[in-house]
C-alpha atoms as a PDB file:
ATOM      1  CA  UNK A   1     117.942  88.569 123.714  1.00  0.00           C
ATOM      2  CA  UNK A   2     117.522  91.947 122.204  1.00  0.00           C
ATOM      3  CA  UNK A   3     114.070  93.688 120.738  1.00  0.00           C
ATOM      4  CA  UNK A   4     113.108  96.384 118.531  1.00  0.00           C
ATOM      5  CA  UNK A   5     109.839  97.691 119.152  1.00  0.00           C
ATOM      6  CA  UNK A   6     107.274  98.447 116.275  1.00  0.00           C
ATOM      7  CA  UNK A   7     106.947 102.274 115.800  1.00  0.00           C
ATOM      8  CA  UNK A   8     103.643 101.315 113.251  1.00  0.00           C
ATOM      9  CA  UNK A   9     101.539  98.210 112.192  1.00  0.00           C
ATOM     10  CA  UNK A  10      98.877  98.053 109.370  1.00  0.00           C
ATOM     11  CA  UNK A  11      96.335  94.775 108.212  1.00  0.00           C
ATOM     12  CA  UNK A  12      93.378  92.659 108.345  1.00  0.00           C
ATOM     13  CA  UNK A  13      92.241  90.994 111.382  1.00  0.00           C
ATOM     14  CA  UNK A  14      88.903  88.527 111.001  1.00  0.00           C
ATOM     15  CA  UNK A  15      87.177  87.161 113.308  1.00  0.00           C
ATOM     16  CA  UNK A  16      84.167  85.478 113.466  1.00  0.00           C
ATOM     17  CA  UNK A  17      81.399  84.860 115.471  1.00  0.00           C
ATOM     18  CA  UNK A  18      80.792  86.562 118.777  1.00  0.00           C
ATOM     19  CA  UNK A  19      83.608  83.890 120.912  1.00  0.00           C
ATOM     20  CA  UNK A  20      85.633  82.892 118.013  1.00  0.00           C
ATOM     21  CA  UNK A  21      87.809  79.991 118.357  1.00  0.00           C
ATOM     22  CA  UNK A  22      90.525  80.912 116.037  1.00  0.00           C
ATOM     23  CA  UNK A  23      91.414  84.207 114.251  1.00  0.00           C
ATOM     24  CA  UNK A  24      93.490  84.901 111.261  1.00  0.00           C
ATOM     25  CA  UNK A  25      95.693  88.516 111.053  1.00  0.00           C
ATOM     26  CA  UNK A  26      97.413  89.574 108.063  1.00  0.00           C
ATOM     27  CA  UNK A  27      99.762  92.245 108.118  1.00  0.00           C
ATOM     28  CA  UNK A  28     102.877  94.446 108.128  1.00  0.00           C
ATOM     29  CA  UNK A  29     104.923  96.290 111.241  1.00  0.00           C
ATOM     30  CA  UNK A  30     107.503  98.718 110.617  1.00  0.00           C
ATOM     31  CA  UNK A  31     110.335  99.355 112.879  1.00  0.00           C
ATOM     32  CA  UNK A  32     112.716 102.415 112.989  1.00  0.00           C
ATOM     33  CA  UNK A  33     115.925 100.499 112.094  1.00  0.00           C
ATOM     34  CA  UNK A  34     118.412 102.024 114.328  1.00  0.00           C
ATOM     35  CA  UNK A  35     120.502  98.650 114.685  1.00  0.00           C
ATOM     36  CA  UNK A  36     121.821  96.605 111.778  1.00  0.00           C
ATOM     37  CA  UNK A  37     119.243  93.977 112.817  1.00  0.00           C
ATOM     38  CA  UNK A  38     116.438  94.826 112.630  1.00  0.00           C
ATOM     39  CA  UNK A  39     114.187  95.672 109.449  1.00  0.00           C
ATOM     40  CA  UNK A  40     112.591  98.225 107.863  1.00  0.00           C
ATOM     41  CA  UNK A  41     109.240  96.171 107.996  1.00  0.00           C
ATOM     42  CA  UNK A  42     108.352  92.311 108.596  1.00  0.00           C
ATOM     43  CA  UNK A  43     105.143  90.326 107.662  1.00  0.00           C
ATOM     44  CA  UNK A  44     103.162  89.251 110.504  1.00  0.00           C
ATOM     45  CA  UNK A  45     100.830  86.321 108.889  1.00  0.00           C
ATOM     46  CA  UNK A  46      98.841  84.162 110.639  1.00  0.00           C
ATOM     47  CA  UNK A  47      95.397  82.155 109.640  1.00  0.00           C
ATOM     48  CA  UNK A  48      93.580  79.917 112.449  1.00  0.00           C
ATOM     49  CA  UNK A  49      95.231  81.564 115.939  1.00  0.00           C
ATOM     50  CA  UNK A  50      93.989  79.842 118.610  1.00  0.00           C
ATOM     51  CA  UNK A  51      91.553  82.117 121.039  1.00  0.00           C
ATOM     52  CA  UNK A  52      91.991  81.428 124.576  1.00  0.00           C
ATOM     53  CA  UNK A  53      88.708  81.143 126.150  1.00  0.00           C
ATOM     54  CA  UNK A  54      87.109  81.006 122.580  1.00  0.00           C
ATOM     55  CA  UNK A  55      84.486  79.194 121.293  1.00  0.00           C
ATOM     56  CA  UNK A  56      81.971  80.569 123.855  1.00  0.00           C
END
């Protein structure tokens, strides 16, 4: 499997509550496109994440 890493990332991250039990992260990450693969930027959206040793 190949991987490009992020060279920047930018967005929203809420969480509430001291021990949350989920989170929700909106945002971009950009990636220096050096192989035909991989692109300039992707959406990284996600609402109700579960926290691991949430709800505290």
């Amino acid at each position: 499997m190949s991987s490009a890493e992020a060279i920047s990332g930018a967005g929203t991250l809420v969480v509430e509550g001291t021990f949350p039990c989920t989170v929700s992260l909106h945002g971009s990450l950009t990636f220096d496109a050096q192989a035909p693969w991989v692109p300039m930027s992707e959406p990284f959206d996600v609402d109700d994440l579960p926290v691991d040793g949430g709800c505290g």
